[in-house]
N, C-alpha and C. Protein backbone atom coordinates (compact mmCIF):
# COMPACT_ATOMS: atom_id res chain seq x y z
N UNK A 1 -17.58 -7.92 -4.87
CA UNK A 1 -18.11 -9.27 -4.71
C UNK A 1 -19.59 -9.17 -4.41
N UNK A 2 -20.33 -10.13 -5.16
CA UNK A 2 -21.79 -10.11 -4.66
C UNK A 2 -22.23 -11.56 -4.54
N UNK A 3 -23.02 -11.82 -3.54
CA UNK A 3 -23.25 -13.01 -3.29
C UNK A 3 -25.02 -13.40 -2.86
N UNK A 4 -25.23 -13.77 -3.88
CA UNK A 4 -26.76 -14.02 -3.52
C UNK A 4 -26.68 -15.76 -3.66
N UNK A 5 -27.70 -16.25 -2.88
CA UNK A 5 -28.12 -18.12 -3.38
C UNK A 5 -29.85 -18.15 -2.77
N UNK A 6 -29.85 -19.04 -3.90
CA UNK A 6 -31.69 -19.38 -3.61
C UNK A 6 -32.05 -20.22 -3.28
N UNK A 7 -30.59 -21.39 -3.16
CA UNK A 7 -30.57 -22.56 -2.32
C UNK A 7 -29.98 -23.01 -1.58
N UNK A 8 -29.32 -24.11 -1.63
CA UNK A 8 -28.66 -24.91 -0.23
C UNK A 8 -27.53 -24.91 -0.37
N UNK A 9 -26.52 -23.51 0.02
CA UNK A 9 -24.92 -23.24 -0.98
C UNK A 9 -24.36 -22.70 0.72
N UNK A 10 -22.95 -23.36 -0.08
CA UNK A 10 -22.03 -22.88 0.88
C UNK A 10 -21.67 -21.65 -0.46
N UNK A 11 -21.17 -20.82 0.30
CA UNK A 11 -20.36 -19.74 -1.24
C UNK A 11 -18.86 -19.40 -1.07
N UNK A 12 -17.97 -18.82 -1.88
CA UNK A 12 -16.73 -18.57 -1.54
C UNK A 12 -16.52 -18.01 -3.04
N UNK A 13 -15.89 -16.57 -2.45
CA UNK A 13 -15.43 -15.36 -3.58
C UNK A 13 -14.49 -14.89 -2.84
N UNK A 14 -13.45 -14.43 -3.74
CA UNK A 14 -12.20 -14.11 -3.56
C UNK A 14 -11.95 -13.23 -4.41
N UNK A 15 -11.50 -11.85 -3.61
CA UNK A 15 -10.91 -10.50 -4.83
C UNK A 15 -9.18 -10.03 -4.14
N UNK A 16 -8.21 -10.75 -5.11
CA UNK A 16 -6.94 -11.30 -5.37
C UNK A 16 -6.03 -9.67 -5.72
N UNK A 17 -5.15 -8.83 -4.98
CA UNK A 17 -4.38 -7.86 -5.26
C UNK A 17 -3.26 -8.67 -5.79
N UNK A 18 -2.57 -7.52 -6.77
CA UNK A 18 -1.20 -8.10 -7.41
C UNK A 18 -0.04 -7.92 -5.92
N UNK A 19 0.71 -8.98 -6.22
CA UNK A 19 1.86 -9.23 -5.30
C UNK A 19 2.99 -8.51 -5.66
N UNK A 20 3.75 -8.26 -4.32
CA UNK A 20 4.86 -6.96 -4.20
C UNK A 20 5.62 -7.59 -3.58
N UNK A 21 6.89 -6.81 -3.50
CA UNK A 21 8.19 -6.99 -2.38
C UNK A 21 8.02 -5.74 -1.50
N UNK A 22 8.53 -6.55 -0.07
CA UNK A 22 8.94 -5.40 0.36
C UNK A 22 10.03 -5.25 1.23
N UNK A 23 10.82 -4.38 1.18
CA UNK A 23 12.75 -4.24 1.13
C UNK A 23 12.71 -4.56 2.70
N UNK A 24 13.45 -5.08 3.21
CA UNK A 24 14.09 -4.76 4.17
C UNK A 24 14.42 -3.75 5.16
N UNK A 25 14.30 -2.52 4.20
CA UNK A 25 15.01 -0.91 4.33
C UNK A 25 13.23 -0.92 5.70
N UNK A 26 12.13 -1.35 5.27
CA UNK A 26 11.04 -0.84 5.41
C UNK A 26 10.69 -0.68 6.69
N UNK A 27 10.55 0.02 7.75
CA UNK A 27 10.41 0.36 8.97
C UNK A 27 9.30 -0.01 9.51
N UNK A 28 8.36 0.25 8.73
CA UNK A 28 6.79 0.07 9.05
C UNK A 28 5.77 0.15 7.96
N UNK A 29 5.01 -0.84 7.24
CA UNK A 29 4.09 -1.01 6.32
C UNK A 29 2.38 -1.65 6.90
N UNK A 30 2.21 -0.75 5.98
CA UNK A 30 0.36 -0.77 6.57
C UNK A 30 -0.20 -0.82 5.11
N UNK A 31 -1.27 -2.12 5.22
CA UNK A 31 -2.07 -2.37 3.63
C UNK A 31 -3.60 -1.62 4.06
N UNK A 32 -4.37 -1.04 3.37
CA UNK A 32 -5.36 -0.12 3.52
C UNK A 32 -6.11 -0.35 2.31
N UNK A 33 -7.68 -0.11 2.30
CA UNK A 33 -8.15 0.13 1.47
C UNK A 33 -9.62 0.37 2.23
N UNK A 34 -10.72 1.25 1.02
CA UNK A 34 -12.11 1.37 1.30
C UNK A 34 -13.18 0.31 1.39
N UNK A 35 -14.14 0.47 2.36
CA UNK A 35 -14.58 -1.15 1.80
C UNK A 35 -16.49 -0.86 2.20
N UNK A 36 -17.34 -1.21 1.15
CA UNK A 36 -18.44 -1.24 2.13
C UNK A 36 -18.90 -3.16 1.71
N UNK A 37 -19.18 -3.45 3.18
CA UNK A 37 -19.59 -4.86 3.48
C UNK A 37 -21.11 -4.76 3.98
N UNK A 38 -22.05 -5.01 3.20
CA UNK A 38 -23.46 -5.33 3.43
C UNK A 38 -23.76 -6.36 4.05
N UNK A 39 -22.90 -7.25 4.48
CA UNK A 39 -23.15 -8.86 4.46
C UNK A 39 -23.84 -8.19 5.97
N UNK A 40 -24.80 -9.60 6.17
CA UNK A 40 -25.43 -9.02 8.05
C UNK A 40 -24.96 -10.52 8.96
N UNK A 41 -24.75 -10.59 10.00
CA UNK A 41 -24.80 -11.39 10.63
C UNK A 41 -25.82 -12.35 11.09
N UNK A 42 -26.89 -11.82 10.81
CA UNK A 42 -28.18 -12.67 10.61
C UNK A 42 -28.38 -13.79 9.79
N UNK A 43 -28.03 -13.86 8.11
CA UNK A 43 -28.52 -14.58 7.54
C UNK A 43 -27.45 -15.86 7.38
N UNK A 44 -28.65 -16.76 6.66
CA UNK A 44 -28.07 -17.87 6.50
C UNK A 44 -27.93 -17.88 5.04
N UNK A 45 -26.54 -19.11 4.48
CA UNK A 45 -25.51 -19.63 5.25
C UNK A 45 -24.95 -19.51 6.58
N UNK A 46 -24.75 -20.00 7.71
CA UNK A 46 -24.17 -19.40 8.64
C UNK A 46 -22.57 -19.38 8.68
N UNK A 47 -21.96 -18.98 9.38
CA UNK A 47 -20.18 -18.49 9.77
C UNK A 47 -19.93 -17.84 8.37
N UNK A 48 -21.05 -16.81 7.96
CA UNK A 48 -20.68 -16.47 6.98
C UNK A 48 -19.52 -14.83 7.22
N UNK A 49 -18.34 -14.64 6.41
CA UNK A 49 -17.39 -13.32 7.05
C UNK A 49 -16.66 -13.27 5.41
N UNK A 50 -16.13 -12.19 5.67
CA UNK A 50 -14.90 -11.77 4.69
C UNK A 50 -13.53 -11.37 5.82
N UNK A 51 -12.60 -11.98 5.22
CA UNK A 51 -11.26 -11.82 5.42
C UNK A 51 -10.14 -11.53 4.84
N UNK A 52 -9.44 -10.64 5.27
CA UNK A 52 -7.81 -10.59 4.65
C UNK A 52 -6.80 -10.74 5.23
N UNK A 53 -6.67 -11.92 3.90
CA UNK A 53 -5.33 -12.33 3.99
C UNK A 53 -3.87 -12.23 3.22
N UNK A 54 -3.25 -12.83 3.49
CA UNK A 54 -1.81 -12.62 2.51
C UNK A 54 -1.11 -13.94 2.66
N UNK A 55 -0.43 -14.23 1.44
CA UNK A 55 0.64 -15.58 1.36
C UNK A 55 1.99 -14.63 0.64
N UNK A 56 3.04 -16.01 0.58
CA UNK A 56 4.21 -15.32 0.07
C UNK A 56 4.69 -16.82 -0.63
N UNK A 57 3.72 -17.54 -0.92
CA UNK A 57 3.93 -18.67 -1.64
C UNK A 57 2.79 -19.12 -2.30
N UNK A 58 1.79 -18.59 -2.16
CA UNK A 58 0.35 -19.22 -2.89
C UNK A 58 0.10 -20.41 -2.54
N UNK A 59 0.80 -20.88 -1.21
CA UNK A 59 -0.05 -22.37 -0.50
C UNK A 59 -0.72 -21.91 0.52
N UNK A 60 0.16 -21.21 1.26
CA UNK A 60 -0.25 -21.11 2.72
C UNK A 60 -1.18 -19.72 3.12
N UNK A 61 -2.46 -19.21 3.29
CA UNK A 61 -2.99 -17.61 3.45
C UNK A 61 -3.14 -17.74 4.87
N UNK A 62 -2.20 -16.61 5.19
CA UNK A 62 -2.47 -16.08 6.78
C UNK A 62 -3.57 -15.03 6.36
N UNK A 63 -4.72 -15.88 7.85
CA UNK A 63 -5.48 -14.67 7.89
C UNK A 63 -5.48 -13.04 8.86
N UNK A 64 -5.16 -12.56 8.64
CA UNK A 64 -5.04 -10.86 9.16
C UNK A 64 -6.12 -9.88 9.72
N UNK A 65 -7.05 -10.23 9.56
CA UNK A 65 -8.20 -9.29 10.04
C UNK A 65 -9.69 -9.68 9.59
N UNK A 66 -10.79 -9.44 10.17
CA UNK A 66 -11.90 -9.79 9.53
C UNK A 66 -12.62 -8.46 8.59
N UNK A 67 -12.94 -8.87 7.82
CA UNK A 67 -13.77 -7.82 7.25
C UNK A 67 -14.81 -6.74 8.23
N UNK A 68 -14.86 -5.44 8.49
CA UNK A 68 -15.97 -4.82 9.40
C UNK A 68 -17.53 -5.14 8.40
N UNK A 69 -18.06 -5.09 9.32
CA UNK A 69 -19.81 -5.05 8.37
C UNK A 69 -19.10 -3.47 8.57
N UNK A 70 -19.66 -2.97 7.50
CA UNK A 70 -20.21 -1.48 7.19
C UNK A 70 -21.66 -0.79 7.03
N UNK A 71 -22.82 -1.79 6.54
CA UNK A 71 -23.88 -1.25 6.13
C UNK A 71 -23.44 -0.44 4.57
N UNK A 72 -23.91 0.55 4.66
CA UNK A 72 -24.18 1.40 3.20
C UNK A 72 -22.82 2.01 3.09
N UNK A 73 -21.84 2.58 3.96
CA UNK A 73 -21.11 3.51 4.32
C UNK A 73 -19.70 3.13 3.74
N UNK A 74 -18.74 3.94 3.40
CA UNK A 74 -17.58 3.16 3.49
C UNK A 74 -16.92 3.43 4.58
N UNK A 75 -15.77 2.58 4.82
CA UNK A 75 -15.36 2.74 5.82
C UNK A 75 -13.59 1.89 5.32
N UNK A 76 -12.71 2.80 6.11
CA UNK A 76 -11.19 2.11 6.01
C UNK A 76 -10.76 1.39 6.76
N UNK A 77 -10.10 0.38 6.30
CA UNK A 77 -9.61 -0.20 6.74
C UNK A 77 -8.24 -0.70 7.10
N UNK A 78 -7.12 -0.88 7.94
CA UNK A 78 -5.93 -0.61 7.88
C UNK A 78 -5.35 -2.27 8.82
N UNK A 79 -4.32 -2.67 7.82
CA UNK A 79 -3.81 -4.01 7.94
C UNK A 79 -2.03 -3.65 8.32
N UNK A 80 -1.47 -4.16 9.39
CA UNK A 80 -0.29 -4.37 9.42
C UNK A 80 0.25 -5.65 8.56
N UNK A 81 1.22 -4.96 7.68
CA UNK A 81 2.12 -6.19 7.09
C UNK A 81 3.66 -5.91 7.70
N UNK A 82 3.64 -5.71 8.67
CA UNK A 82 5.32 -5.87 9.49
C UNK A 82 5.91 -7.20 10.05
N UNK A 83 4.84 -8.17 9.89
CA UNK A 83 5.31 -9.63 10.20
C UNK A 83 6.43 -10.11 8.44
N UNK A 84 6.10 -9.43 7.83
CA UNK A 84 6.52 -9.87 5.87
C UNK A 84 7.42 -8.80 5.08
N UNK A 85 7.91 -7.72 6.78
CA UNK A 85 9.18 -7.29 6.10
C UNK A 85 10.58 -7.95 5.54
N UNK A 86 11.19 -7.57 4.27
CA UNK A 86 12.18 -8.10 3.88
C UNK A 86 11.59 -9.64 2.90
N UNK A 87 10.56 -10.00 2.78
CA UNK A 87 9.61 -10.71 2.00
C UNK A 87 9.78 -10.33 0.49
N UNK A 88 10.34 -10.95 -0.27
CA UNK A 88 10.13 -10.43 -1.98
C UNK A 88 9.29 -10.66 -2.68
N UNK A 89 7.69 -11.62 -2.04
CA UNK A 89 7.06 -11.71 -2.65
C UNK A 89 5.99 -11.97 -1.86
N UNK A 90 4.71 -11.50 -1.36
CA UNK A 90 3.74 -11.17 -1.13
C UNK A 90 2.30 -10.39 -1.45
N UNK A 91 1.59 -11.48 -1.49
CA UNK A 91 0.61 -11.28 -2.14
C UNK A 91 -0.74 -10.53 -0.78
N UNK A 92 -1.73 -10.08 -1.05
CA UNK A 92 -2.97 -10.03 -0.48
C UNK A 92 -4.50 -10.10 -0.92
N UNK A 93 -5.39 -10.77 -0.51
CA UNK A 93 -6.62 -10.76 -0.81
C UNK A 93 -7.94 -10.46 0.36
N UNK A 94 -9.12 -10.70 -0.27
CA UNK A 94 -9.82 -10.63 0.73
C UNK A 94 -11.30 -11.75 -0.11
N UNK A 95 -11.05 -12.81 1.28
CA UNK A 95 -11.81 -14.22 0.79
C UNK A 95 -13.47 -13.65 1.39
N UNK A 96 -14.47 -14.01 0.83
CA UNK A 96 -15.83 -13.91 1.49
C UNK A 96 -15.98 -15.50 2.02
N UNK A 97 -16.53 -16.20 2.47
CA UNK A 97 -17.19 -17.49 2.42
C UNK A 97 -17.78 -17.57 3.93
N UNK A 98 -19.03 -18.77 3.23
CA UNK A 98 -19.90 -19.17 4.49
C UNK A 98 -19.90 -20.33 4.08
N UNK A 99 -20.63 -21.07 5.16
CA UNK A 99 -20.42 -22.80 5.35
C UNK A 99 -21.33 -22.62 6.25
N UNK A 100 -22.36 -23.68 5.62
CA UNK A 100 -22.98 -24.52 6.29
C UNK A 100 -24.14 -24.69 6.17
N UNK A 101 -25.46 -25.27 6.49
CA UNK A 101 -26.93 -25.32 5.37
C UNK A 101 -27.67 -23.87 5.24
N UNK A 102 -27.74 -23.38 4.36
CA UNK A 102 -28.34 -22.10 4.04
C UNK A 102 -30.04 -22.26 3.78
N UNK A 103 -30.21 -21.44 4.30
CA UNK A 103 -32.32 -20.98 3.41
C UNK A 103 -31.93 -20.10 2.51
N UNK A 104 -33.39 -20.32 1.78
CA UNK A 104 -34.01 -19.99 0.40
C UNK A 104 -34.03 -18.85 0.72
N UNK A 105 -33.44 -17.41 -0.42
CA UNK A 105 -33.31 -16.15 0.21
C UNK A 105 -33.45 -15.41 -1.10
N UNK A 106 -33.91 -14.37 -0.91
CA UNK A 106 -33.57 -13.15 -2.53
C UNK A 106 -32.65 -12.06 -2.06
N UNK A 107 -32.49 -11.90 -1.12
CA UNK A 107 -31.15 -10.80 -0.40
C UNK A 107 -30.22 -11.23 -0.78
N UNK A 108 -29.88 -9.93 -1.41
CA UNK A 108 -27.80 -10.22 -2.12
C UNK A 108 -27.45 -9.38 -0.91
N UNK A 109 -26.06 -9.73 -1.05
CA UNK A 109 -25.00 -9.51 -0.32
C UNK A 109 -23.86 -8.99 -0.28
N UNK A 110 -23.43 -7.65 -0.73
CA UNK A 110 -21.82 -7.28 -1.59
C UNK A 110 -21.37 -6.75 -0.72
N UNK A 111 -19.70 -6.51 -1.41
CA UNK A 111 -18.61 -5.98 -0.91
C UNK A 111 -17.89 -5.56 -2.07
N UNK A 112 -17.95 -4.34 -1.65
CA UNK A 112 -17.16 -2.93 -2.37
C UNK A 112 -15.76 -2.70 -2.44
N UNK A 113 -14.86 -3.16 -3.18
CA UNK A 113 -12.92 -2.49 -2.39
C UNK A 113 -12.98 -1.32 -3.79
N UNK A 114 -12.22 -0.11 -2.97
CA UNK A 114 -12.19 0.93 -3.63
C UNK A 114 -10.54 1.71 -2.99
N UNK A 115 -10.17 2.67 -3.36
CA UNK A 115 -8.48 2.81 -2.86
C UNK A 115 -7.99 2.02 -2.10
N UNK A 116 -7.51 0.82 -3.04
CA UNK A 116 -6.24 0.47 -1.97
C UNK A 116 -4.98 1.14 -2.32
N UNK A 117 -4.30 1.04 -0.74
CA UNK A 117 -2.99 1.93 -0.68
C UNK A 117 -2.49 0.71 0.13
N UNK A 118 -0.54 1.55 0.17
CA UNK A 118 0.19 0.67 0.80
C UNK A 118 0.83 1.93 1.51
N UNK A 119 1.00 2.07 3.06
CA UNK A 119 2.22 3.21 3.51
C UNK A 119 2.57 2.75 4.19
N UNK A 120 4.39 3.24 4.29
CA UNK A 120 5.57 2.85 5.13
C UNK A 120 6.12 3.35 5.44
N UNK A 121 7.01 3.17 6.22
CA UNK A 121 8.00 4.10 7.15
C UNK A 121 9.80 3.22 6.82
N UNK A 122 10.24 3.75 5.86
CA UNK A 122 11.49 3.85 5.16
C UNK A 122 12.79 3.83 6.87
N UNK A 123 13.34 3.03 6.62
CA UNK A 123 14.59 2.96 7.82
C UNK A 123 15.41 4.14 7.10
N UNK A 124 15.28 4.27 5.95
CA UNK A 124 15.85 5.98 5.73
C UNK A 124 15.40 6.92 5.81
N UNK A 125 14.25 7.24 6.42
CA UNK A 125 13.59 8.02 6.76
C UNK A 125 13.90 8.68 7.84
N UNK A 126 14.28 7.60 8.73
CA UNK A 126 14.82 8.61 10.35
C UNK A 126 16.43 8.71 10.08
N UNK A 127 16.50 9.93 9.84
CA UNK A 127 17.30 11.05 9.61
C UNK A 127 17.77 11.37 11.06
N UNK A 128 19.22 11.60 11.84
CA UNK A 128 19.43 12.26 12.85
C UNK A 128 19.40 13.52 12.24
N UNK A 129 19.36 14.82 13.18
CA UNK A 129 19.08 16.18 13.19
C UNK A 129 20.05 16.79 12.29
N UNK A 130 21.17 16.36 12.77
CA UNK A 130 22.55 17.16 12.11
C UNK A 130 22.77 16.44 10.42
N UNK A 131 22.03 15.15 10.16
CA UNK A 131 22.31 15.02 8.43
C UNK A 131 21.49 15.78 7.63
N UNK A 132 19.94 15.88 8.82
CA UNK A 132 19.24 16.93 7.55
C UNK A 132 19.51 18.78 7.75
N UNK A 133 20.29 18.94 8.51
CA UNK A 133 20.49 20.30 8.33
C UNK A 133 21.84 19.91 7.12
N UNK A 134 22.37 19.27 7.40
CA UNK A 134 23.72 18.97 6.52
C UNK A 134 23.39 19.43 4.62
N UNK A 135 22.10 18.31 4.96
CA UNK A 135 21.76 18.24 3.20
C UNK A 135 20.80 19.40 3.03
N UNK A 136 19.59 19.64 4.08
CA UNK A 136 18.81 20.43 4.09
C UNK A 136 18.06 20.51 2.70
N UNK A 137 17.36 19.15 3.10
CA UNK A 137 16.57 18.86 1.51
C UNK A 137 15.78 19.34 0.88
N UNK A 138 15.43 19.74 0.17
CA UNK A 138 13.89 21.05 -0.27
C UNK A 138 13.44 20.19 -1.53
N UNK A 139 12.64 19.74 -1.68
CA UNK A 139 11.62 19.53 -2.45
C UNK A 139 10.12 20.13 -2.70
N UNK A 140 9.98 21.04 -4.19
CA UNK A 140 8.93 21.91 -4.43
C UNK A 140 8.58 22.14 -5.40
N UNK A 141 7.23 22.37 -6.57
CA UNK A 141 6.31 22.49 -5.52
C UNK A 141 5.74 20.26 -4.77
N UNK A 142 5.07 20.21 -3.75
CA UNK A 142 4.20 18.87 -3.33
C UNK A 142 2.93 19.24 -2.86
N UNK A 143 2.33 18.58 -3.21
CA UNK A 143 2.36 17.73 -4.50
C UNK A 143 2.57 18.63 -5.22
N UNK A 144 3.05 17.93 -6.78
CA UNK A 144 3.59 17.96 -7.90
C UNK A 144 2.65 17.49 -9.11
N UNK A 145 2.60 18.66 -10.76
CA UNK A 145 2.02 17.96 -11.49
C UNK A 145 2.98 17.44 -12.24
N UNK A 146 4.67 17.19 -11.85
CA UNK A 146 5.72 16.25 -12.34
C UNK A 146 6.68 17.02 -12.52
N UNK A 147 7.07 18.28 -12.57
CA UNK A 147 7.78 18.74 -12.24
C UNK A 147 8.24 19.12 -10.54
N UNK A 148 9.31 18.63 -10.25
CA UNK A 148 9.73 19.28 -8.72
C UNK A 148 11.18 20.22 -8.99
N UNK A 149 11.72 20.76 -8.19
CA UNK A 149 12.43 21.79 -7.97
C UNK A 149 13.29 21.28 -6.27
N UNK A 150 14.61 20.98 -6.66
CA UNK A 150 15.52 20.09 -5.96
C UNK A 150 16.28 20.89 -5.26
N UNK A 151 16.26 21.29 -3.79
CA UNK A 151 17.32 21.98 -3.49
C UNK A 151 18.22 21.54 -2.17
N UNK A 152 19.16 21.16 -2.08
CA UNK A 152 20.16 20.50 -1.00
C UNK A 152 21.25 21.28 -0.36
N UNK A 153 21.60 22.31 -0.67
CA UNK A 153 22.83 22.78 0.21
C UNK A 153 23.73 22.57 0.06
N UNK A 154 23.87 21.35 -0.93
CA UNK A 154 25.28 20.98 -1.18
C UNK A 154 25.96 21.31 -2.17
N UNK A 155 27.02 21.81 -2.64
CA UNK A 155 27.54 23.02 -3.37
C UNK A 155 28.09 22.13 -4.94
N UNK A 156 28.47 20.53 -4.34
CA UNK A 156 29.06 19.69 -5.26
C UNK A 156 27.78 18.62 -6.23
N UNK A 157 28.39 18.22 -7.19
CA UNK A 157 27.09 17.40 -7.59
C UNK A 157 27.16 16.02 -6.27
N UNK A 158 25.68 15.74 -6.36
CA UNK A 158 25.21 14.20 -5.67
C UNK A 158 24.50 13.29 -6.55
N UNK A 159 24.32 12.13 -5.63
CA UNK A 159 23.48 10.96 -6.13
C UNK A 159 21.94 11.65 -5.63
N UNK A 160 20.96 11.02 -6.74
CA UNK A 160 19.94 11.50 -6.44
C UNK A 160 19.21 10.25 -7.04
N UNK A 161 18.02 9.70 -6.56
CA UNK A 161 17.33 8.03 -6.63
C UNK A 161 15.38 8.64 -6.36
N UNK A 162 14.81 8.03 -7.29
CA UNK A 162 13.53 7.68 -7.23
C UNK A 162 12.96 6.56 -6.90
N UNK A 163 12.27 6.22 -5.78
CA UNK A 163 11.53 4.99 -5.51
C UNK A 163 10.17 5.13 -5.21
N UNK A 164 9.56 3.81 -5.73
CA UNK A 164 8.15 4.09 -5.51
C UNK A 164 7.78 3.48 -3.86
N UNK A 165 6.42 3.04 -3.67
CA UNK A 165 6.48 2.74 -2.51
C UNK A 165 6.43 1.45 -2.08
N UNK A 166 6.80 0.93 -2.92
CA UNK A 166 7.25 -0.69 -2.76
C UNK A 166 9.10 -0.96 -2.45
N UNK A 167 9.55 0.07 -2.75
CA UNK A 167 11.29 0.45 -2.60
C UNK A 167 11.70 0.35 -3.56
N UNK A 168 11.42 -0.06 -4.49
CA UNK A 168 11.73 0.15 -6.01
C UNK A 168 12.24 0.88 -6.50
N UNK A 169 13.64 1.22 -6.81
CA UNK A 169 14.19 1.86 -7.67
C UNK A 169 13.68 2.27 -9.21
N UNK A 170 13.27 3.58 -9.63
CA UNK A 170 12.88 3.86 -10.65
C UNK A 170 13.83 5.11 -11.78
N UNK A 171 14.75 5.66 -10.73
CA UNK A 171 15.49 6.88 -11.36
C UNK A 171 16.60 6.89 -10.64
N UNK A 172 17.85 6.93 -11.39
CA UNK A 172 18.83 7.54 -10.67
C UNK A 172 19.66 8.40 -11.91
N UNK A 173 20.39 9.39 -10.82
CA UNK A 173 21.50 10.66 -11.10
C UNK A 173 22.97 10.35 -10.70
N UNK A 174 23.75 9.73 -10.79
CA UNK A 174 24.92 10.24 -10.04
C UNK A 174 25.28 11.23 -10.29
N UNK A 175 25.03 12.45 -11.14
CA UNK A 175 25.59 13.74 -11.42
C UNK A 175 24.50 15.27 -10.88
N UNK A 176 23.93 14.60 -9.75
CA UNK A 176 22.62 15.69 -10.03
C UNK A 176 23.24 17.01 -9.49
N UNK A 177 22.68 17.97 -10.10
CA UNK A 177 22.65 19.03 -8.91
C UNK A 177 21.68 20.57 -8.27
N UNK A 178 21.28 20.78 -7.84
CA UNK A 178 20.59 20.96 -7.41
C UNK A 178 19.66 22.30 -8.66
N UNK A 179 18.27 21.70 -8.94
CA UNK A 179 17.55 22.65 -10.27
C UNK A 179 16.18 21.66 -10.25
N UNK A 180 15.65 21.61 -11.48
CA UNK A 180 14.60 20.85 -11.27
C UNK A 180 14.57 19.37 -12.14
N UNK A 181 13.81 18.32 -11.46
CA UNK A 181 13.50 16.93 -11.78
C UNK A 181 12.31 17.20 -12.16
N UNK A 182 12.60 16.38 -13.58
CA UNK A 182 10.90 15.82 -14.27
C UNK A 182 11.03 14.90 -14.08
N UNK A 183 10.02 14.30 -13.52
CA UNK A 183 8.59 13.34 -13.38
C UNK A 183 7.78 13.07 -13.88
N UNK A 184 7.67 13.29 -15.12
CA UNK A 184 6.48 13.25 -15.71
C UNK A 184 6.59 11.75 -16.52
N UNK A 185 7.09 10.87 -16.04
CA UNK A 185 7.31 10.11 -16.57
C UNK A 185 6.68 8.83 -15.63
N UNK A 186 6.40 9.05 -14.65
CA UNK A 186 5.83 8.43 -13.67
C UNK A 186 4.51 8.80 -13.61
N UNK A 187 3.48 7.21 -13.19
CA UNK A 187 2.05 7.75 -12.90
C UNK A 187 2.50 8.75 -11.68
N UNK A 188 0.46 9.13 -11.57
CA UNK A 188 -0.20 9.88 -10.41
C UNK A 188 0.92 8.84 -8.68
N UNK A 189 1.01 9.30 -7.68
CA UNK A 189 0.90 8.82 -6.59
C UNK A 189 2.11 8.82 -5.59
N UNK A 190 2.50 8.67 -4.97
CA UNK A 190 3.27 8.86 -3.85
C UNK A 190 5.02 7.82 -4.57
N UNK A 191 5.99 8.87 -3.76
CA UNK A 191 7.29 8.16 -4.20
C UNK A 191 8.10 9.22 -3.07
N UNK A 192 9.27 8.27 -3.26
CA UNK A 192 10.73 8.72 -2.52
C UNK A 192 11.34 9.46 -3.04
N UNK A 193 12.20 10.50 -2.40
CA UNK A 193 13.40 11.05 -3.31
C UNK A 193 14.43 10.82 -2.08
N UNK A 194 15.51 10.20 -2.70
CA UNK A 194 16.82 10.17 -1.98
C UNK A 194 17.82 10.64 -2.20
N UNK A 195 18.54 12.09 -1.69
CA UNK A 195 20.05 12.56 -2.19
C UNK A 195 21.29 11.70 -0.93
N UNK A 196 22.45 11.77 -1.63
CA UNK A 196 23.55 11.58 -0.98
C UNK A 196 24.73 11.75 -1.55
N UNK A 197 25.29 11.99 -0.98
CA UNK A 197 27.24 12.55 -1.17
C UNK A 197 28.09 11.53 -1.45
N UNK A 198 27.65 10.35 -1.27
CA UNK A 198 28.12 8.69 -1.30
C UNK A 198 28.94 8.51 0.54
N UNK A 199 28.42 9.32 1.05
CA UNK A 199 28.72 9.10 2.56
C UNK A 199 27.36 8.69 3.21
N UNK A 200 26.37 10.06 3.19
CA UNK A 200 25.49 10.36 3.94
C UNK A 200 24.09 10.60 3.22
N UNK A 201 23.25 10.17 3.39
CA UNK A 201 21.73 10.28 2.62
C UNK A 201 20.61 10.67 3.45
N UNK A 202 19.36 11.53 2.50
CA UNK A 202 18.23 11.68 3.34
C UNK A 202 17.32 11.41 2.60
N UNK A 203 15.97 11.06 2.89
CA UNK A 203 14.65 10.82 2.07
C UNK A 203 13.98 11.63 2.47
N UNK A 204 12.95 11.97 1.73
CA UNK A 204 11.59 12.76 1.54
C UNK A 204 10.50 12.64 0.40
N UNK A 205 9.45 12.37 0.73
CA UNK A 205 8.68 12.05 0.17
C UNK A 205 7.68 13.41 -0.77
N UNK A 206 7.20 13.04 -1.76
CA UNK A 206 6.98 13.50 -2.94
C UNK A 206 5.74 12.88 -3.46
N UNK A 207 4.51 13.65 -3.75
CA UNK A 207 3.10 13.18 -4.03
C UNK A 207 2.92 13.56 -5.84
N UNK A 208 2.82 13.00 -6.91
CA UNK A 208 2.75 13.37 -7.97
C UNK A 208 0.94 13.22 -8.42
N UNK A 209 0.46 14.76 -8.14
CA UNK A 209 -0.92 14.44 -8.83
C UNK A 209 -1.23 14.79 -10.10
C-alpha cells in the first residue's frame, strides 16, 4: 500500500487475504506475516494507523491489532485467531486509513506485507506418551524435496491422511504401510501426516521444500 495526497483527503487502502476454515480439531492458531510500515505519527491526515482485521461474514471486521510503525526494517508480526476456532469461513486484512483535515505534503507513505503464514497447534497433536511409543512415528528425510520415508512400528497395514494447514484433507491410504510417500504432488510448505490403526492416531508434521 502507498499512500501519498497533495490535498485535503481522508485516505483508506485495504490489502484483502483469501479466506479459510478453520477445524475445530485446532488447538491454537496464530496469523503472521512481514511488514514494513513507514507511515509516522507526525503527519497529517491525522488518526492516521493500519490495522488487522478479520470477518467471517464480510459485514462485520473485528479489529485485532494495530499495525507497528517499523521505519525501513521489517519486522513480524503475530495475530491470535483462537477467538474463530471451528469458524468455516474467515477472512483477514489489513485496512490503512486516516480521517480528518490533512496538509499539502509530497511524503508518501507505504506498507510492505511479505510471508504471510498461518501456525497451529492440532488437538491431535498432543499425543499421550504411551500412543507415540505405540506407533513410534518416523518421518524422513524433513524437510522434504517430496519424497518422505514412513516408518510406524506397526507390523499391519494403517490409515495414513495428508493435511495442509488449514485441516484440510488432501491424501488418504487406508492400505498404507510402512515405505515411502510421494509428495510431489503438493506445493512447497508445511503439512500434517496422520497414521492410525482405526483405534488410535498420531500427527507429525512435515515441511516440503
Amino acid at each position: 500500500m502507498k499512500s501519498e495526497t497533495y490535498t485535503h483527503d481522508n485516505i483508506l487502502q485495504i490489502i484483502e487475504f483469501q479466506w479459510f476454515a478453520i477445524p475445530d480439531t485446532v488447538k491454537d492458531i496464530t496469523l503472521g506475516f512481514k511488514i514494513i510500515n513507514t507511515n509516522s505519527v507526525t503527519w497529517s491526515p491525522y488518526n492516521g494507523n493500519s490495522f488487522v482485521e478479520v470477518t467471517t461474514d464480510r459485514k462485520t471486521w473485528h479489529k485485532l491489532a494495530i499495525v507497528p510503525k517499523t521505519g525501513k526494517n521489517w519486522k513480524e508480526v503475530l495475530v491470535s485467531l483462537n477467538d474463530y476456532i471451528g469458524k468455516d469461513y474467515v477472512q483477514a486484512r489489513i485496512r490503512y486509513e486516516s480521517s480528518g483535515e490533512g496538509e499539502v505534503t509530497t511524503w508518501s507513505r507505504d506498507v510492505y506485507i511479505d510471508d504471510l503464514f498461518i501456525n497451529f497447534e492440532s488437538i491431535d497433536d498432543m499425543t499421550d506418551t504411551s500412543l507415540q511409543e505405540e506407533f513410534d512415528l518416523s518421518i524422513s528425510p524433513n524437510p522434504s524435496d517430496g519424497i518422505v520415508n514412513i516408518t510406524s512400528g506397526m507390523k499391519q497395514e494403517y490409515n495414513i491422511y495428508v493435511y495442509n494447514i488449514l485441516g484440510v484433507r488432501l491424501f488418504t491410504d487406508n492400505s498404507f504401510s510402512d515405505g515411502p510417500l510421494d509428495l510431489n504432488f503438493l506445493p512447497k510448505g508445511t503439512y500434517f501426516i496422520t497414521v492410525d490403526n482405526g483405534t488410535d492416531g498420531i500427527t507429525k508434521r512435515v515441511v516440503l521444500k
